[in-house]
Protein backbone atom coordinates (compact mmCIF):
# COMPACT_ATOMS: atom_id res chain seq x y z
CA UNK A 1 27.73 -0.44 -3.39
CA UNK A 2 27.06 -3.79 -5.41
CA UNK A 3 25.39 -3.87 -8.19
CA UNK A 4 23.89 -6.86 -10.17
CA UNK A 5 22.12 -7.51 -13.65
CA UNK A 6 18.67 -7.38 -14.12
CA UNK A 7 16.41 -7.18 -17.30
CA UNK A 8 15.07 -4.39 -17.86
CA UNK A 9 11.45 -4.17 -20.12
CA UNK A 10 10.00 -0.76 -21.57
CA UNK A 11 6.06 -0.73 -21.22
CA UNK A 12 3.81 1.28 -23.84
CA UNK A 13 -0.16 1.58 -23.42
CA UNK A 14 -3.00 1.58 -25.63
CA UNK A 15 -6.35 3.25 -25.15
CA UNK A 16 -8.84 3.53 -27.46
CA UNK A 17 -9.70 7.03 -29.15
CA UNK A 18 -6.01 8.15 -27.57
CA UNK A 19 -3.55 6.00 -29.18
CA UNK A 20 -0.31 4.80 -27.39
CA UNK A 21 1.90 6.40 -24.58
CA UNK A 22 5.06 5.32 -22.11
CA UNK A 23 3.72 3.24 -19.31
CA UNK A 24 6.50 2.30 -17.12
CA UNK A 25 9.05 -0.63 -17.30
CA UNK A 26 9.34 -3.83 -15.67
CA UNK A 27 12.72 -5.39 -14.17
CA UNK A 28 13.53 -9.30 -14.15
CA UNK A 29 16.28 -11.77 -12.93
CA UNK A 30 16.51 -13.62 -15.93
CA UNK A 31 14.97 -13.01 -19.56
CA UNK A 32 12.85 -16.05 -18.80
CA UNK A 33 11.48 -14.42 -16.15
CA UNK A 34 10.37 -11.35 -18.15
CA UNK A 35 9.26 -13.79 -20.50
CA UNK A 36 6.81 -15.58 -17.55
CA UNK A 37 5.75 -12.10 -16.40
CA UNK A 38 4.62 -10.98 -19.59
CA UNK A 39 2.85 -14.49 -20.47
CA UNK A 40 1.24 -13.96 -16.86
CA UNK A 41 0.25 -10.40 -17.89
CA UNK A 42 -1.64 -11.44 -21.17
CA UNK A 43 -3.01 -14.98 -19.07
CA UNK A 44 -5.02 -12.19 -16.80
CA UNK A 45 -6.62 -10.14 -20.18
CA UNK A 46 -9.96 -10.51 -21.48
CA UNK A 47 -10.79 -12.71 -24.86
CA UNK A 48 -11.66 -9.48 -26.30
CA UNK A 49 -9.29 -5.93 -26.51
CA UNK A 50 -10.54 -3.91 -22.90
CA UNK A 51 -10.14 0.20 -24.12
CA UNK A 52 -7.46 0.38 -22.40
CA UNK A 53 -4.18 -2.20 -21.78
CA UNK A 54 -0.35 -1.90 -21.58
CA UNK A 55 2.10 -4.26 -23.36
CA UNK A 56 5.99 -4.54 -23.57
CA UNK A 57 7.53 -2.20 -25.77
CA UNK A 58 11.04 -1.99 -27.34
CA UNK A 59 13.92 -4.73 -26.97
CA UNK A 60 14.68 -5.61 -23.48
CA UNK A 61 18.32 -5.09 -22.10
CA UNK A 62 20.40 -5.77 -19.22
CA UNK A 63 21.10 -2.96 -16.63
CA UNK A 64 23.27 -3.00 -13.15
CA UNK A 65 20.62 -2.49 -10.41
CA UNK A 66 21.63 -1.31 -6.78
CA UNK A 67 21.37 -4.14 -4.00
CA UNK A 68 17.99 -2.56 -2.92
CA UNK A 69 16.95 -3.54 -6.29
CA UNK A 70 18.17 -6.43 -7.05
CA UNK A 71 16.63 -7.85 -4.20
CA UNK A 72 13.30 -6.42 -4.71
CA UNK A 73 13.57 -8.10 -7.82
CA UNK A 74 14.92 -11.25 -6.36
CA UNK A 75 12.07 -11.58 -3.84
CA UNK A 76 9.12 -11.17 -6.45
CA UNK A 77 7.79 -14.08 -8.54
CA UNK A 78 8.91 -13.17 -12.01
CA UNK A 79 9.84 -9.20 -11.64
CA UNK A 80 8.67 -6.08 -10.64
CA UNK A 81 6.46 -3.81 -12.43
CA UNK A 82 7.02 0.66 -11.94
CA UNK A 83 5.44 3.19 -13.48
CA UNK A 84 7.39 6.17 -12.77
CA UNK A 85 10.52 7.50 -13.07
CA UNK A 86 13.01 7.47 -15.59
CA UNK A 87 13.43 3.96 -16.79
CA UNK A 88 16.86 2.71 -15.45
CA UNK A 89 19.23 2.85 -18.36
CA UNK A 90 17.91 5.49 -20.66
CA UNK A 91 18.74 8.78 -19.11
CA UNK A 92 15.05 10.20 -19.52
CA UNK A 93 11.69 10.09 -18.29
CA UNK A 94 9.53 8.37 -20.85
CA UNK A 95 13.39 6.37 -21.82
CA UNK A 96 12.06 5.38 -25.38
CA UNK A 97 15.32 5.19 -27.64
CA UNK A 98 15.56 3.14 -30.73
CA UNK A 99 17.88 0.34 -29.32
CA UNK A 100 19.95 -0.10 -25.93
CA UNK A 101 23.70 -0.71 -26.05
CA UNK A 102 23.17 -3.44 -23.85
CA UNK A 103 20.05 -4.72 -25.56
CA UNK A 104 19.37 -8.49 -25.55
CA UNK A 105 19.92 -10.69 -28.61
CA UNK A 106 16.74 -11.92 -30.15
């Protein structure tokens, strides 16, 4: 099996009168991709806060994806958006550590 790098991007959301919980990840080619998804993410929002809305969370890092995944990822526009599972990388569910070994450099 062949595995290749993707980015990988921790997802938190926010609704009003509950506060914040994990909400998935997103995976990306290249960190300018994540950057275009998440620029496309906050183009579709509303001028003013909705109750409820996700947004990235944590550092983004690199992780070796299967082929299945990889192309998935390859064959989307900027990346791929999941909401469950563990997120790939962190060995749990929710997969909300301080900082990846692998994280990328700000």
């Amino acid at each position: 099996m062949t595995l290749r790098h993707v980015i990988v991007q921790k997802w938190e959301e926010s609704e009003r009168g509950w506060g914040t919980r994990p909400d998935g990840y997103s995976l990306h080619l290249t960190d300018e991709d994540r950057r275009a998804f998440i620029k496309e993410y906050w183009g579709r929002m509303p001028d003013e806060a909705p109750d409820e809305y996700s947004r990235p969370d944590g550092t983004p890092y690199r992780w070796s994806a299967d082929e299945a995944t990889h192309a998935e990822v390859r064959a989307s526009r900027n990346g791929v958006r999941r909401y469950r599972g563990p997120v790939p990388g962190s060995g749990g569910i929710d997969g909300w550590v301080p900082r990846h070994p692998d994280a990328l450099a700000s």
